[in-house]
C-alpha atoms as a PDB file:
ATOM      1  CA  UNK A   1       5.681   4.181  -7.581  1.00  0.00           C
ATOM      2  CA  UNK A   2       5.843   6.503 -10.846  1.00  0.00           C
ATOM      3  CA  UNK A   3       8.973   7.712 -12.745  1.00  0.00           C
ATOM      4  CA  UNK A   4       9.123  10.650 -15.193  1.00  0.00           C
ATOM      5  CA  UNK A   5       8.769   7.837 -18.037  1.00  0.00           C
ATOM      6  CA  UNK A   6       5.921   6.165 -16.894  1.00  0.00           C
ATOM      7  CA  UNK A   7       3.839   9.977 -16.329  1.00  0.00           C
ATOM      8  CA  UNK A   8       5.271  10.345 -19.980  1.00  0.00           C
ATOM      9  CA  UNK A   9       3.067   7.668 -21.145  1.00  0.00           C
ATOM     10  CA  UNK A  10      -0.084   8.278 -23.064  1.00  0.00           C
ATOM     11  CA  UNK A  11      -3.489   6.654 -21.527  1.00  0.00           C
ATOM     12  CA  UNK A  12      -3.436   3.032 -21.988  1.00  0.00           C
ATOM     13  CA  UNK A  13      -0.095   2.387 -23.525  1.00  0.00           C
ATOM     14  CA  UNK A  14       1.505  -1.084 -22.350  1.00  0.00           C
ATOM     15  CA  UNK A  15       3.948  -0.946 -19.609  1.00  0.00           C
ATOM     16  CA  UNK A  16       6.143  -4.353 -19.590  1.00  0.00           C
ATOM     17  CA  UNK A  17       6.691  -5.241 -16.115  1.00  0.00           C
ATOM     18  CA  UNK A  18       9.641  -7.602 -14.677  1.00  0.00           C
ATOM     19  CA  UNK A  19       7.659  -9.213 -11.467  1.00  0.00           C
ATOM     20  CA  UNK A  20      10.942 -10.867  -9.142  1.00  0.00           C
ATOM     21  CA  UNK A  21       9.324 -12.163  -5.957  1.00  0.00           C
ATOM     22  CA  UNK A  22      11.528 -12.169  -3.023  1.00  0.00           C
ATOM     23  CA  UNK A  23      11.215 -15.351  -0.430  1.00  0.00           C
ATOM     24  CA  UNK A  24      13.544 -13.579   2.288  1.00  0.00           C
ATOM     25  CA  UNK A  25      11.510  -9.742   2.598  1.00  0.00           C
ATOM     26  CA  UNK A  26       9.020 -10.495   4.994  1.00  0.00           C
ATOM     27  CA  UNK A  27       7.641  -9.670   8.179  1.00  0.00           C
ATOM     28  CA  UNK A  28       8.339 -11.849  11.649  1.00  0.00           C
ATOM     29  CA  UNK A  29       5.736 -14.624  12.047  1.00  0.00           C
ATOM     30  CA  UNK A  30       5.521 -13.888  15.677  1.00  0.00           C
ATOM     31  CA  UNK A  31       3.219 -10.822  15.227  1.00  0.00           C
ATOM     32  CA  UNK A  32       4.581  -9.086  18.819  1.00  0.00           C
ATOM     33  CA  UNK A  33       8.354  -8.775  17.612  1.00  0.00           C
ATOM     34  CA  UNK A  34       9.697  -4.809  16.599  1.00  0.00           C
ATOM     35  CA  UNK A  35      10.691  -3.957  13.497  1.00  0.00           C
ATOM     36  CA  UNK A  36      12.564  -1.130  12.243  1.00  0.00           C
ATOM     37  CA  UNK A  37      11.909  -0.090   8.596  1.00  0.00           C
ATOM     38  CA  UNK A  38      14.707   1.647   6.861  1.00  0.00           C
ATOM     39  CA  UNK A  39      13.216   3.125   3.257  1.00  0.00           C
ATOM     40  CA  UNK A  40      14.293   6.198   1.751  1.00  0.00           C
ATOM     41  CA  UNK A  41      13.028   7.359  -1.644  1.00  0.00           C
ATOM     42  CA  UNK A  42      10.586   4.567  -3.244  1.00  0.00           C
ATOM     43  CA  UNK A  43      12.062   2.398  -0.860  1.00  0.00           C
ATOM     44  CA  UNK A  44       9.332   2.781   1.579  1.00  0.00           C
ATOM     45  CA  UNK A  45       6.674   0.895  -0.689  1.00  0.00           C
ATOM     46  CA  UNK A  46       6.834  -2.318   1.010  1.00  0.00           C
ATOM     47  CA  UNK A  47       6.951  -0.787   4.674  1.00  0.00           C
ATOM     48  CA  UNK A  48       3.724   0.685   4.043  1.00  0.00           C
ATOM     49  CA  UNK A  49       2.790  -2.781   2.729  1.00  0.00           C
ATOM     50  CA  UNK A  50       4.445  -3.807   6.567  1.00  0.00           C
ATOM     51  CA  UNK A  51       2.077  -1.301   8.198  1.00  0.00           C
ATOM     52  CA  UNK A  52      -1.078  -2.069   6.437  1.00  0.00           C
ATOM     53  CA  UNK A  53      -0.143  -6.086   6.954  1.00  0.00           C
ATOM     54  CA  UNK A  54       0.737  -5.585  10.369  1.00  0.00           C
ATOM     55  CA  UNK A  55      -2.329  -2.885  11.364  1.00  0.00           C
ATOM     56  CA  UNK A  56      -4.526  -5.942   9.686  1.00  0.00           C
ATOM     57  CA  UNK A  57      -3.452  -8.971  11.702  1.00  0.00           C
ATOM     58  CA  UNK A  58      -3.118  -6.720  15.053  1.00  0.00           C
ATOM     59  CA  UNK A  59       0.220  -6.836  15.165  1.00  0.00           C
ATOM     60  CA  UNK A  60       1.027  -5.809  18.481  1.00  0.00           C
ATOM     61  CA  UNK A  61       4.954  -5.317  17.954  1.00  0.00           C
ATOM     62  CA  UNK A  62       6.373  -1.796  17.643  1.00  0.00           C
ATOM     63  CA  UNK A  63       7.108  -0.684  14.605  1.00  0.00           C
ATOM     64  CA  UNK A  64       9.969   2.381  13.550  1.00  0.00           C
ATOM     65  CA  UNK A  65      10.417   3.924  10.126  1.00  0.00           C
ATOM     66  CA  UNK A  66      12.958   5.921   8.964  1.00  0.00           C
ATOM     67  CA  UNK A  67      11.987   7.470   5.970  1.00  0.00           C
ATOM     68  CA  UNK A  68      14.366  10.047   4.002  1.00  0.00           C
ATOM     69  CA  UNK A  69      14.413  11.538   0.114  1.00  0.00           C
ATOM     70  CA  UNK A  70      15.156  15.114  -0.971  1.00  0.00           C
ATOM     71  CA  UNK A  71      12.486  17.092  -0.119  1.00  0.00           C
ATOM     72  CA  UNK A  72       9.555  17.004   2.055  1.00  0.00           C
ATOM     73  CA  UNK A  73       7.295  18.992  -0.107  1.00  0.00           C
ATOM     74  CA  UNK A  74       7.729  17.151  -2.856  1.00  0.00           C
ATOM     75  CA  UNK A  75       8.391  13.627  -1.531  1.00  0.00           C
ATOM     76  CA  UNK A  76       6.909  13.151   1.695  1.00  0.00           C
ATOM     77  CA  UNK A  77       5.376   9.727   0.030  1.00  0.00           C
ATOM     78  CA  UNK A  78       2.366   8.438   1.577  1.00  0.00           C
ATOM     79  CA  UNK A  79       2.714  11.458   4.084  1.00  0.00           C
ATOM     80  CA  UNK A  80      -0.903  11.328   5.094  1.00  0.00           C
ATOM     81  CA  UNK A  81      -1.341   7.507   5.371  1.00  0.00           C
ATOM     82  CA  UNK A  82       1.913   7.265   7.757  1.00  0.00           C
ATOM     83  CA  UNK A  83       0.389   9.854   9.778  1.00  0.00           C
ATOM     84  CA  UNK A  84      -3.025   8.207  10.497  1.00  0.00           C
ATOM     85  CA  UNK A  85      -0.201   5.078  11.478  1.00  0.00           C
ATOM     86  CA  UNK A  86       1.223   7.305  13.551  1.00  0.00           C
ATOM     87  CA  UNK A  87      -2.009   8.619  15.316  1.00  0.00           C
ATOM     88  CA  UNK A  88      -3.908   4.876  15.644  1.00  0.00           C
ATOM     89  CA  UNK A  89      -0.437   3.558  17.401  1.00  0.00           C
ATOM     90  CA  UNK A  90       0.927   1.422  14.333  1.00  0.00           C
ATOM     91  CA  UNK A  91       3.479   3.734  13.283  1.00  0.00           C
ATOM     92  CA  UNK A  92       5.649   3.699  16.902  1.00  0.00           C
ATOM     93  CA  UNK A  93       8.129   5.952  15.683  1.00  0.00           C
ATOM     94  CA  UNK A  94       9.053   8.100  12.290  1.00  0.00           C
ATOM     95  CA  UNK A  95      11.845   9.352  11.767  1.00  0.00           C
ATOM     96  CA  UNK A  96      12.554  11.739   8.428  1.00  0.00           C
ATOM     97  CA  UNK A  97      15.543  12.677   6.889  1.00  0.00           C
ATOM     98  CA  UNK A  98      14.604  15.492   3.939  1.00  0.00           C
ATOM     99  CA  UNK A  99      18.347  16.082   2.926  1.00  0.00           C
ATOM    100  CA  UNK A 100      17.804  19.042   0.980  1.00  0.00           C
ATOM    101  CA  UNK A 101      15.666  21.300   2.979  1.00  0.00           C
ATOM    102  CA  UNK A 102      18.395  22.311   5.000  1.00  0.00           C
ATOM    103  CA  UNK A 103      21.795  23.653   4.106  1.00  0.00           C
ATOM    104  CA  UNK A 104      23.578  20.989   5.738  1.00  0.00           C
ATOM    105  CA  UNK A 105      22.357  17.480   4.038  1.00  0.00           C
ATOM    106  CA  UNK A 106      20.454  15.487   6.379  1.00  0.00           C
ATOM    107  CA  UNK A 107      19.869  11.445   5.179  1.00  0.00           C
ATOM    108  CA  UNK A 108      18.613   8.314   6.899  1.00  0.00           C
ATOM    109  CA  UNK A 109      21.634   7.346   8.304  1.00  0.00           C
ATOM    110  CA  UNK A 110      21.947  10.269  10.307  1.00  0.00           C
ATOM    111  CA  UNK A 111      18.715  10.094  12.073  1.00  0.00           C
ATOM    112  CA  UNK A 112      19.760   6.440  12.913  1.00  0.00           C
ATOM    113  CA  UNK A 113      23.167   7.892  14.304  1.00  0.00           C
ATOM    114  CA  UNK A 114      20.594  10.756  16.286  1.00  0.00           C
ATOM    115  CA  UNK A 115      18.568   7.847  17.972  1.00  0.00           C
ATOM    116  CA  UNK A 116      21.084   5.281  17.845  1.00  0.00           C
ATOM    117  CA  UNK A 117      21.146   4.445  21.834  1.00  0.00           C
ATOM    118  CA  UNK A 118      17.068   4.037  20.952  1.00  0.00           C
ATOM    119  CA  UNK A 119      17.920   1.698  17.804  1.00  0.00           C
ATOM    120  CA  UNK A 120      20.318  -0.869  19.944  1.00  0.00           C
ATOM    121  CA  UNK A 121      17.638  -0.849  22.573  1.00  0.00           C
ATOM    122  CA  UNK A 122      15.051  -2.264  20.341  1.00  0.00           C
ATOM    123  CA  UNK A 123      17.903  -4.905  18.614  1.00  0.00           C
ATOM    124  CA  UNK A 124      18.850  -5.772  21.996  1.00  0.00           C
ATOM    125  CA  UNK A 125      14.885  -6.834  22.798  1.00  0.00           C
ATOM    126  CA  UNK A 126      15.018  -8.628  19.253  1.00  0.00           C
ATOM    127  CA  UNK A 127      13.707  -6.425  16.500  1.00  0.00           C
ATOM    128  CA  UNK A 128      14.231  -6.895  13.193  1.00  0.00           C
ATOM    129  CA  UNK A 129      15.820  -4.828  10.662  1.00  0.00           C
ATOM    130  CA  UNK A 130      14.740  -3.911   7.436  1.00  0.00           C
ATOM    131  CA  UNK A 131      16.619  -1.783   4.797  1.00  0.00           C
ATOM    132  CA  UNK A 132      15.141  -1.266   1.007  1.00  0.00           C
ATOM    133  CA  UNK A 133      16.100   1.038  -1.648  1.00  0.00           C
ATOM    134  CA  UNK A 134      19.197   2.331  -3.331  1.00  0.00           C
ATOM    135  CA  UNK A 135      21.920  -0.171  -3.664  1.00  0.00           C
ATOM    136  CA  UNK A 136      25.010   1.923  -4.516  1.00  0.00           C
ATOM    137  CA  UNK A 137      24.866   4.203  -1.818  1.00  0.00           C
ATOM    138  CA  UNK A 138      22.033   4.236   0.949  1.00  0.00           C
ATOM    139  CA  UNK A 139      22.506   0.923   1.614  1.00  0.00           C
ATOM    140  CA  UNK A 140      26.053   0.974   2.302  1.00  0.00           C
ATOM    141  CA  UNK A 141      25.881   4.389   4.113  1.00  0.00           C
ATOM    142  CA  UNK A 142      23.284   2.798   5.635  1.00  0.00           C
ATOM    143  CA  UNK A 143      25.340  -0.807   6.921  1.00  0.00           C
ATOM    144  CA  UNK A 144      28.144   1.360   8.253  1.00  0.00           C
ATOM    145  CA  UNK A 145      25.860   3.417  10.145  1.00  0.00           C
ATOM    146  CA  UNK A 146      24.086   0.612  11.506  1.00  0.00           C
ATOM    147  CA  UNK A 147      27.479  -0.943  12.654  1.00  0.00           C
ATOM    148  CA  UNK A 148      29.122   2.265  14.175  1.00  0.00           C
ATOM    149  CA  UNK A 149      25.826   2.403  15.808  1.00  0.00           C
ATOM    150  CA  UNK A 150      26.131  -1.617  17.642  1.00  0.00           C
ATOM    151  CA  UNK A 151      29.884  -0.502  18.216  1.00  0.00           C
ATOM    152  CA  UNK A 152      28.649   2.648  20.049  1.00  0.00           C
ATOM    153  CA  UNK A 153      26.236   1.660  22.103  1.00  0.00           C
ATOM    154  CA  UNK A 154      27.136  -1.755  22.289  1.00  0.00           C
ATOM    155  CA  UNK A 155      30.528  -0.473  24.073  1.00  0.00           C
ATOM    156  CA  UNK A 156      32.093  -3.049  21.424  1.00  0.00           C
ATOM    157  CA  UNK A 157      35.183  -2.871  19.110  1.00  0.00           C
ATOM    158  CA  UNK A 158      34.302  -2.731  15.233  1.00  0.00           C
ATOM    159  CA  UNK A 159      35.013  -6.253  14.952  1.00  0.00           C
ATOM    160  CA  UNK A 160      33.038  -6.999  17.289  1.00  0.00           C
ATOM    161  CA  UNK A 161      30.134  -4.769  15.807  1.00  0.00           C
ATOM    162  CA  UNK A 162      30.830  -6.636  12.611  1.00  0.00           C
ATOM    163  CA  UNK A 163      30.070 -10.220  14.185  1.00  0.00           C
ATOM    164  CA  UNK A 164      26.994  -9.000  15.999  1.00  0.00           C
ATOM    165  CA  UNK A 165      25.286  -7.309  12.517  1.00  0.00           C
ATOM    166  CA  UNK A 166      26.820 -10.982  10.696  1.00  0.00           C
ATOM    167  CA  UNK A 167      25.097 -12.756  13.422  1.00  0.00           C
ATOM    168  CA  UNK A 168      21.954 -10.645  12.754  1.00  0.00           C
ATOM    169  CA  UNK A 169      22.035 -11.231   9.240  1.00  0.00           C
ATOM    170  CA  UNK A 170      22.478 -14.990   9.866  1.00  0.00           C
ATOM    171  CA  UNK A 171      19.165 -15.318  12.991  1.00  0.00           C
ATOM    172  CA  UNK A 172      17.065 -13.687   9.501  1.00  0.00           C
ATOM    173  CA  UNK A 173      16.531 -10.066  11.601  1.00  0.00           C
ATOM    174  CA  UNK A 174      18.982  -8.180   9.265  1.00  0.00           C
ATOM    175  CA  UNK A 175      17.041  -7.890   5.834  1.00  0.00           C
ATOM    176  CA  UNK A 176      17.605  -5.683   2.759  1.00  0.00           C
ATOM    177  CA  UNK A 177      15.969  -5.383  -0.698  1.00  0.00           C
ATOM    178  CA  UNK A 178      18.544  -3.139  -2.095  1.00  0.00           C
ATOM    179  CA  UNK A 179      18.131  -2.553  -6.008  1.00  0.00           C
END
């Protein structure tokens, strides 16, 4: 990932770095369980990390990302790579949300809402859910999406909805690395 400071920075000057492992971000040990990846912006650095782990081992679990920032023709990230994903059967599903290309905006929790029958399907058969990026708004847009989507399609009140996400949370399927 590169900001405008660090392309700002002559050759070979010293970037400090602040390295903050996580414990709780990881893929399922069983190797055959979905996952859907939920990463707009930079947040899709460690679902390609996913990908590449999971494209490794053999993983033979599906695998959904929904991938959103402003524009595709500047930040399609890793456009190419997700693509040969895509074509050798890693990448199950992609979903993009470039909100700016359009006049009407178009983010990440709207192509969840789009496919959301699709999205309780694979929580239903016990995929997990990972969300990483922007902490003051994607990933709340995000949660409520994700919750009107269980209500929905899980023919369930909001309470209701709220339990079932809690209770996803608690089984360790529900995972964010919001910043």
């Amino acid at each position: 990932m590169c900001t405008n400071w660090l392309a700002g920075l002559p050759a070979g000057a010293d970037v400090p770095v602040f390295v903050q492992p996580t414990t709780h971000f990881h893929l399922p040990a069983d190797g055959g369980t979905d996952v859907i990846m939920i990463g707009p912006g930079t947040g899709i650095a460690p679902f390609r990390g996913f990908l590449q782990e999971r494209e490794a081992l053999g993983a033979t679990g599906r695998n959904w990302l929904f991938f959103g920032e402003r524009h595709a023709q500047e930040g399609f990230y890793y456009q190419e790579e997700l693509a040969r994903f895509a074509h050798t059967g890693c990448l199950t599903r992609l979903d993009t949300a470039f909100s700016r290309d359009q006049p009407k905006r178009i983010y990440v929790q709207d192509r969840m809402e789009e496919a959301g029958a699709e999205l309780w399907n694979w929580l239903q058969a016990g995929a997990f859910l990972y969300i990483c990026g922007d902490a003051a708004r994607m990933a709340r847009d995000v949660d409520a999406a994700l919750r009107r989507i269980v209500a929905r399609h899980g023919a369930m009140p909001a309470s209701q909805a709220d339990d079932y996400v809690a209770g996803l949370t608690r089984g360790g399927r529900y995972l964010r690395d919001i910043y």
